[in-house]
PDB file of N, CA and C in Angstrom:
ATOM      1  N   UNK A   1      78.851-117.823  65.447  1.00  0.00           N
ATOM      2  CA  UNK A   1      78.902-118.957  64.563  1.00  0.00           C
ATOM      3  C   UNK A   1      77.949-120.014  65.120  1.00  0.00           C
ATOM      4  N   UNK A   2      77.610-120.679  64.467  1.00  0.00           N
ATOM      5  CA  UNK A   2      76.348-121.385  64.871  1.00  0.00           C
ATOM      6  C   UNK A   2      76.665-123.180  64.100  1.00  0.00           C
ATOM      7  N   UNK A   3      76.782-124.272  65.116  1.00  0.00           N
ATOM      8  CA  UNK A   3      76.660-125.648  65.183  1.00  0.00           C
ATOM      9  C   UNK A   3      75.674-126.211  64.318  1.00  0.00           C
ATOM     10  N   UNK A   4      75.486-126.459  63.374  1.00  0.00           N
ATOM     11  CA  UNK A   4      73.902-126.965  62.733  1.00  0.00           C
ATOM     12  C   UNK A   4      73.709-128.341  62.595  1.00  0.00           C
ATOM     13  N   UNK A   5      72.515-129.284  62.671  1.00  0.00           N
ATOM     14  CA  UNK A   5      72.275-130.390  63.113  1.00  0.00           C
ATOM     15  C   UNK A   5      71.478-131.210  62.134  1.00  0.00           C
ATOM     16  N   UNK A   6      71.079-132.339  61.582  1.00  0.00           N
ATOM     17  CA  UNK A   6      69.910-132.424  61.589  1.00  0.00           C
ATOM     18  C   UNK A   6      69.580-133.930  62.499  1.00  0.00           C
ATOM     19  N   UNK A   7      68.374-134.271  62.291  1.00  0.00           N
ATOM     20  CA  UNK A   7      67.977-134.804  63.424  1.00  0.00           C
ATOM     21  C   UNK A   7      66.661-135.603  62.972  1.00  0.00           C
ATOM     22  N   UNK A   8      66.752-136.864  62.697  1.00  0.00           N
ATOM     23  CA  UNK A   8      65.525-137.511  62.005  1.00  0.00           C
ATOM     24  C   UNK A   8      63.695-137.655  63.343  1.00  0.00           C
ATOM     25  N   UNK A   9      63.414-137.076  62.709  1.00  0.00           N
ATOM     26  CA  UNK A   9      61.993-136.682  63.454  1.00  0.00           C
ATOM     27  C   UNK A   9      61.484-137.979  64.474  1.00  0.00           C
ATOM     28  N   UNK A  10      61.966-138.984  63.874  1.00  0.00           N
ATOM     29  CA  UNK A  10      61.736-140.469  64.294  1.00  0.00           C
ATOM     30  C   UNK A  10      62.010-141.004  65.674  1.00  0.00           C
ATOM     31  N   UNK A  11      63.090-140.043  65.975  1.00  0.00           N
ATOM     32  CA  UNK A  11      64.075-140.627  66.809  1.00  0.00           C
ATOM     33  C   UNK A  11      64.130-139.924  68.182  1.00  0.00           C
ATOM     34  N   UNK A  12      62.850-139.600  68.871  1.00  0.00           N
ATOM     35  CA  UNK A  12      63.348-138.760  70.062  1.00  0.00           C
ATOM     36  C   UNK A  12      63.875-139.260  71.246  1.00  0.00           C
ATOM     37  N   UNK A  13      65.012-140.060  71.173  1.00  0.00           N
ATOM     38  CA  UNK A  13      65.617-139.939  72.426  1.00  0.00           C
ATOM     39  C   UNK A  13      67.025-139.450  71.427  1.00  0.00           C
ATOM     40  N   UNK A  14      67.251-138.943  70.212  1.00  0.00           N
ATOM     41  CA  UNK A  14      68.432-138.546  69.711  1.00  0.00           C
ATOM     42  C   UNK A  14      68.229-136.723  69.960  1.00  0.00           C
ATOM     43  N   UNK A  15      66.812-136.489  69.131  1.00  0.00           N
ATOM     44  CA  UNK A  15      65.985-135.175  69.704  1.00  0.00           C
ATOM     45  C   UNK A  15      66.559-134.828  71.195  1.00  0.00           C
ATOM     46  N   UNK A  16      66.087-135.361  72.364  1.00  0.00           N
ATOM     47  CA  UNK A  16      65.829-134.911  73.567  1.00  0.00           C
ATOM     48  C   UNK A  16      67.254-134.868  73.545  1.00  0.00           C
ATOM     49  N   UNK A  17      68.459-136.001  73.377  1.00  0.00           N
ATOM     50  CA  UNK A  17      69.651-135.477  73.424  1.00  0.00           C
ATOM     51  C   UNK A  17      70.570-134.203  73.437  1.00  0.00           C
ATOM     52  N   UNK A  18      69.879-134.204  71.916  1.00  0.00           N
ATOM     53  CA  UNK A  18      70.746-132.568  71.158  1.00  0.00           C
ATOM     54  C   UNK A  18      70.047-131.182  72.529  1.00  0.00           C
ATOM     55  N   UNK A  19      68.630-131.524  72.618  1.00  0.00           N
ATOM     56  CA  UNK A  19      67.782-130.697  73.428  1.00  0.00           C
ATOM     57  C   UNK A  19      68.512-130.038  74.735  1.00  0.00           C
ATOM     58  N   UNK A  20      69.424-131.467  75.158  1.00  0.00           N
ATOM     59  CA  UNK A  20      69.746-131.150  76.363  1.00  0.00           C
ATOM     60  C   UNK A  20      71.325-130.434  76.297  1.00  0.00           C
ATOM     61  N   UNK A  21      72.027-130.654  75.247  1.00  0.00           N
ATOM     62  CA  UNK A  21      72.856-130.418  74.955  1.00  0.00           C
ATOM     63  C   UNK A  21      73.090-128.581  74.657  1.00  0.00           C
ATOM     64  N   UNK A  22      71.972-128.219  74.194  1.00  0.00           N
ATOM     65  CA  UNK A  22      71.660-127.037  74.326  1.00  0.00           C
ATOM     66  C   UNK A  22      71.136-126.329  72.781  1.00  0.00           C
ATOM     67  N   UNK A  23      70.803-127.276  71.706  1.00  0.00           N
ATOM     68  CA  UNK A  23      70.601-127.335  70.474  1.00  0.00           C
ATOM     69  C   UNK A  23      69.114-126.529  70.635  1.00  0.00           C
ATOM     70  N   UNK A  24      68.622-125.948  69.612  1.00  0.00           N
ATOM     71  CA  UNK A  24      67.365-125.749  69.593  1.00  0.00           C
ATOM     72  C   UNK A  24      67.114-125.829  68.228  1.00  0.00           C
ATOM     73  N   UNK A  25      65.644-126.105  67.870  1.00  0.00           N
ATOM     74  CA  UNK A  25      64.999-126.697  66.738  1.00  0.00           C
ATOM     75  C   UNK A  25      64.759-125.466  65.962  1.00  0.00           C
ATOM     76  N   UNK A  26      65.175-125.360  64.640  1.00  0.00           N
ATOM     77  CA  UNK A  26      65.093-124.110  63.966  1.00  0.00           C
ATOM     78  C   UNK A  26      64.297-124.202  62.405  1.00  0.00           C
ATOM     79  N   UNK A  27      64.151-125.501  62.080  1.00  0.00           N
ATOM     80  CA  UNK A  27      63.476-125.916  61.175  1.00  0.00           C
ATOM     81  C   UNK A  27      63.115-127.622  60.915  1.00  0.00           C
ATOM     82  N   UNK A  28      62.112-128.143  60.014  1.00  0.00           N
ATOM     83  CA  UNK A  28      61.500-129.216  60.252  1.00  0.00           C
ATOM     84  C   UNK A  28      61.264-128.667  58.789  1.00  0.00           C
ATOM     85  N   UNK A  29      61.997-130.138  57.391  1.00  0.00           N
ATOM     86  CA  UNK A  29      61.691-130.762  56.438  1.00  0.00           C
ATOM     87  C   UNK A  29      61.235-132.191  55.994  1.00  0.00           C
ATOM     88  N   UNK A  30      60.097-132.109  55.322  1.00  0.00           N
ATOM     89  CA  UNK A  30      60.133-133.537  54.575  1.00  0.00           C
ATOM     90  C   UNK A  30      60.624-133.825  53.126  1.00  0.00           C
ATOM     91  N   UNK A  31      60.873-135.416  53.225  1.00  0.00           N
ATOM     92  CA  UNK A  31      61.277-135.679  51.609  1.00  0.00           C
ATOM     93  C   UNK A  31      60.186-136.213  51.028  1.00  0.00           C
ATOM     94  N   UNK A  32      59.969-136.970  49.691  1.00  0.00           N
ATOM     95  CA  UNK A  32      58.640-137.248  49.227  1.00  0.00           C
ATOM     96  C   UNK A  32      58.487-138.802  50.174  1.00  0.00           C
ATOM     97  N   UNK A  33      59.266-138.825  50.846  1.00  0.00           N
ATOM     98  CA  UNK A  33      58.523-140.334  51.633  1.00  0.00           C
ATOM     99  C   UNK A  33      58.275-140.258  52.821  1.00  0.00           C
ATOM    100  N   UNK A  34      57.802-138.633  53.494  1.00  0.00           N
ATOM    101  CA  UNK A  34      57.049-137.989  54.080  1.00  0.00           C
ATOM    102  C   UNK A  34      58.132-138.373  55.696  1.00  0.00           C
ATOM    103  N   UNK A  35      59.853-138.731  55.530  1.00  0.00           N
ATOM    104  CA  UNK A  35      60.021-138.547  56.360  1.00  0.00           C
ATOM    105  C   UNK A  35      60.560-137.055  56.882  1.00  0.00           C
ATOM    106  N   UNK A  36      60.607-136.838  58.282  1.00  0.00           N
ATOM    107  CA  UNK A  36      60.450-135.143  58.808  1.00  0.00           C
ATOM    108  C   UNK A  36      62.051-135.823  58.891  1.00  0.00           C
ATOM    109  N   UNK A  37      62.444-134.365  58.899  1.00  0.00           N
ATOM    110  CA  UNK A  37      64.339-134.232  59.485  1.00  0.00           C
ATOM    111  C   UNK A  37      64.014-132.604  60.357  1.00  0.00           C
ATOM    112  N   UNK A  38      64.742-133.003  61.761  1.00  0.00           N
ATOM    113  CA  UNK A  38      64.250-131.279  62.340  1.00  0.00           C
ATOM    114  C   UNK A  38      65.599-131.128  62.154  1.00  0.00           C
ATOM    115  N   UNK A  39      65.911-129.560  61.704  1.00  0.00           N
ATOM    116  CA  UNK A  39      67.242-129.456  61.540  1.00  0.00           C
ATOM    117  C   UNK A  39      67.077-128.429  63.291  1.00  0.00           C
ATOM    118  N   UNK A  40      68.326-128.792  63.906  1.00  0.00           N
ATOM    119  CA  UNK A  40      68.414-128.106  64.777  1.00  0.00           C
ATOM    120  C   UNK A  40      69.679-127.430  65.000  1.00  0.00           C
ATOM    121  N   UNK A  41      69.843-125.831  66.070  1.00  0.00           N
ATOM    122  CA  UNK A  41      70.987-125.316  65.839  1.00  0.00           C
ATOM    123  C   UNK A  41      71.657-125.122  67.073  1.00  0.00           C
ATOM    124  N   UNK A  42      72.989-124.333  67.641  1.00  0.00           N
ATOM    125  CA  UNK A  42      73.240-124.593  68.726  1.00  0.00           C
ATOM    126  C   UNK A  42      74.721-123.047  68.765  1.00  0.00           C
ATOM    127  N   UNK A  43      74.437-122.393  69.227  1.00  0.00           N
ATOM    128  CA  UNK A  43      75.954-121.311  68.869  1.00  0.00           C
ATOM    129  C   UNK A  43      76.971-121.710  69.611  1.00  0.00           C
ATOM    130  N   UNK A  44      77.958-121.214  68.798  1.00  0.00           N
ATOM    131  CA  UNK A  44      79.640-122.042  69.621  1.00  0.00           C
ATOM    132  C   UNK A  44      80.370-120.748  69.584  1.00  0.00           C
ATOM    133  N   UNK A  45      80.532-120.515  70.917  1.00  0.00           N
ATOM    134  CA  UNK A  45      81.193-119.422  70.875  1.00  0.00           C
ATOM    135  C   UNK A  45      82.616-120.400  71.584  1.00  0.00           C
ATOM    136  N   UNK A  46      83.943-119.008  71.660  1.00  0.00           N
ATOM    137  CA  UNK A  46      85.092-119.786  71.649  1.00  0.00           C
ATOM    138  C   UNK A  46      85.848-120.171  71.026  1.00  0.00           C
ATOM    139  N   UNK A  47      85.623-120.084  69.665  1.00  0.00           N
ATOM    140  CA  UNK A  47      85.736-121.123  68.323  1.00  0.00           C
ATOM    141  C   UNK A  47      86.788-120.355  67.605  1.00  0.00           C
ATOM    142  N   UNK A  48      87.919-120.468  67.628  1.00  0.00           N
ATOM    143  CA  UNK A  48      88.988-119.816  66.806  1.00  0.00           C
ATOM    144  C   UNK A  48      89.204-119.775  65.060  1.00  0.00           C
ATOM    145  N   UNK A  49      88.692-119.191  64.504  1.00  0.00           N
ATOM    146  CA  UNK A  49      88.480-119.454  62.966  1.00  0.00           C
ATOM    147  C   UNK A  49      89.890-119.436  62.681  1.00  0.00           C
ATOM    148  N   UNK A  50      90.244-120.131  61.741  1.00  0.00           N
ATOM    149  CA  UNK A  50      90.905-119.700  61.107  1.00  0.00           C
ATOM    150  C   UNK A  50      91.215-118.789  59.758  1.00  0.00           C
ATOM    151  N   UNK A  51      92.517-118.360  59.294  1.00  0.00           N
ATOM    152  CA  UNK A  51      91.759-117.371  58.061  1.00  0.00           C
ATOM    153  C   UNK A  51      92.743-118.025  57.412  1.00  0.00           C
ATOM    154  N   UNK A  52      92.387-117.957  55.882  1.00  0.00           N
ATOM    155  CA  UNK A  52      92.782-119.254  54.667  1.00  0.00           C
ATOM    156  C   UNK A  52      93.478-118.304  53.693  1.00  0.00           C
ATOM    157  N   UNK A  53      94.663-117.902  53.742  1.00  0.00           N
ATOM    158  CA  UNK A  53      94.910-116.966  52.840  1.00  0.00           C
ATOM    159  C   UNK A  53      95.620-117.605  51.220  1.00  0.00           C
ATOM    160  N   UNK A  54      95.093-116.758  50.553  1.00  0.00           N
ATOM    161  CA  UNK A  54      95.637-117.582  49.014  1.00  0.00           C
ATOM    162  C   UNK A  54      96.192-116.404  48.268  1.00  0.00           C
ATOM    163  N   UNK A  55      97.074-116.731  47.688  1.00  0.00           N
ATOM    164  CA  UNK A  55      97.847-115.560  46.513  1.00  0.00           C
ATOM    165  C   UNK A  55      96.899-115.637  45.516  1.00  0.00           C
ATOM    166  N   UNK A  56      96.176-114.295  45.090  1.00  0.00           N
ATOM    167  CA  UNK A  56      95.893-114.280  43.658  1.00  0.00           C
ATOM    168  C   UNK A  56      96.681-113.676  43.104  1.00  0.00           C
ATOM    169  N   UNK A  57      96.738-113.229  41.671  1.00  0.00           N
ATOM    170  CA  UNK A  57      97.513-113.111  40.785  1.00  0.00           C
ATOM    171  C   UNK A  57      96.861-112.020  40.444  1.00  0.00           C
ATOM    172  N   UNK A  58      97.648-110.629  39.889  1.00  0.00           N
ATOM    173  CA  UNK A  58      96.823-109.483  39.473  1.00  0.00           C
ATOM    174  C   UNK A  58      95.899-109.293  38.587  1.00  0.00           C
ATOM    175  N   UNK A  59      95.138-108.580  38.011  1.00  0.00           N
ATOM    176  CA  UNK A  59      94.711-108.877  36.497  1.00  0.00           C
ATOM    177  C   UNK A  59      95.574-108.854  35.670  1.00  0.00           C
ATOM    178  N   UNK A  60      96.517-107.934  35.135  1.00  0.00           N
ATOM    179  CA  UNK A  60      97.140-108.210  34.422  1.00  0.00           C
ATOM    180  C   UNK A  60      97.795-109.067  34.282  1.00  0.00           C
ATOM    181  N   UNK A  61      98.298-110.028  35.282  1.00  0.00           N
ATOM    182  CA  UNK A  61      99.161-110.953  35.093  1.00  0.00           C
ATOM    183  C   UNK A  61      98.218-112.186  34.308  1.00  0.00           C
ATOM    184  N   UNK A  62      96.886-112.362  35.130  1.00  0.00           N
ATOM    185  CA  UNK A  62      95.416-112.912  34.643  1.00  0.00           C
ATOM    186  C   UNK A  62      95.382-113.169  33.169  1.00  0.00           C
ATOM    187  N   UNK A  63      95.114-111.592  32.693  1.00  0.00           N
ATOM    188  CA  UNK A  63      95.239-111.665  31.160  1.00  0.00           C
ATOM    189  C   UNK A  63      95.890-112.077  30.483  1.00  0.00           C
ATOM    190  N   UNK A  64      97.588-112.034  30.942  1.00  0.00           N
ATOM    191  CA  UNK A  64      98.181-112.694  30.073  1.00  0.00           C
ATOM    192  C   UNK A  64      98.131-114.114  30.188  1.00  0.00           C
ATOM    193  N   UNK A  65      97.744-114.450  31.421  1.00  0.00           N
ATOM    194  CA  UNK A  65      98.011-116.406  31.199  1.00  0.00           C
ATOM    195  C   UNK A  65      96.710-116.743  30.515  1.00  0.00           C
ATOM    196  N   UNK A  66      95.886-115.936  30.518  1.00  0.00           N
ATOM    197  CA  UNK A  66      94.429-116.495  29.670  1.00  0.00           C
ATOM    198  C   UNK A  66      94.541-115.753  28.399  1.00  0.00           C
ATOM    199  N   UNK A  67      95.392-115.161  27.709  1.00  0.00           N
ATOM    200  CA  UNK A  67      95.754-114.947  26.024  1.00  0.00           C
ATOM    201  C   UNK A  67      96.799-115.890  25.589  1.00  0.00           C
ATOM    202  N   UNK A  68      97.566-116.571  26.760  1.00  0.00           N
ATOM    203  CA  UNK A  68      98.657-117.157  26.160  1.00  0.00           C
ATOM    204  C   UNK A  68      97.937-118.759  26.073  1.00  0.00           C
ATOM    205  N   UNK A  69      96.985-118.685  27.273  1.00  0.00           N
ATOM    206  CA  UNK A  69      96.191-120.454  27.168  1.00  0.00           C
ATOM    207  C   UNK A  69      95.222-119.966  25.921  1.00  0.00           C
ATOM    208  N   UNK A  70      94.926-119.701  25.230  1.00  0.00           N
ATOM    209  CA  UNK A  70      93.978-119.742  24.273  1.00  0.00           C
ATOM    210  C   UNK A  70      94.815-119.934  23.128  1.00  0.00           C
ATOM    211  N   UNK A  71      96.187-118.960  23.019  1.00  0.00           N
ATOM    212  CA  UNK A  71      96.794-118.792  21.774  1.00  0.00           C
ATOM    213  C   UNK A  71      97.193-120.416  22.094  1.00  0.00           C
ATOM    214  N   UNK A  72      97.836-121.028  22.801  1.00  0.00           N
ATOM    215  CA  UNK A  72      98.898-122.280  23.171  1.00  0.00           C
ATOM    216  C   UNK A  72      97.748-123.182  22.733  1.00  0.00           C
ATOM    217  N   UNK A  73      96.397-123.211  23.272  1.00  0.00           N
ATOM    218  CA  UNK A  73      95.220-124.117  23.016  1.00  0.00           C
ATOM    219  C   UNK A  73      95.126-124.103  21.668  1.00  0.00           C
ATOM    220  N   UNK A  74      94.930-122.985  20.885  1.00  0.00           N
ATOM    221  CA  UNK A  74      94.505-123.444  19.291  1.00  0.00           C
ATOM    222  C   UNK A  74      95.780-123.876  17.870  1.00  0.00           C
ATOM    223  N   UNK A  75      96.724-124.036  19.033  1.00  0.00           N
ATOM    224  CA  UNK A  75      98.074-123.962  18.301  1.00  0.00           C
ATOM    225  C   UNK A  75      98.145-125.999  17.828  1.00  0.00           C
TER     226      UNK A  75
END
């Protein structure tokens, strides 16, 4: 998994920061007012994800609540 940054081109003592921190520079955009943003990245290992579990509903059960919202809608 990977930390992502960005980092206004302007600013290198914020740059040398992330640098030291252990970030590395993985891309460099401008906007039309020609300021740079370096996006920089950094991997995090350690990092316990969590997992997000959600009930779906079968299809069939699906179908019927979306024949009964249409019939209920034009009623």
């Amino acid at each position: 998994m990977w930390d992502i940054i960005k980092v206004n081109a302007n600013s290198p003592s914020s740059i040398l920061g992330f640098l030291t921190e252990g970030y590395e520079p993985f891309a460099v955009t401008t906007d039309r007012y020609d300021e740079a943003t370096i996006w920089m990245k950094k991997e995090v290992t350690n990092v316990k994800q969590e997992r997000i579990s959600k009930e779906v509903p079968s299809r069939t059960q699906r179908r019927k609540t979306d024949s009964t919202a249409k019939v209920s809608s034009g009623a």
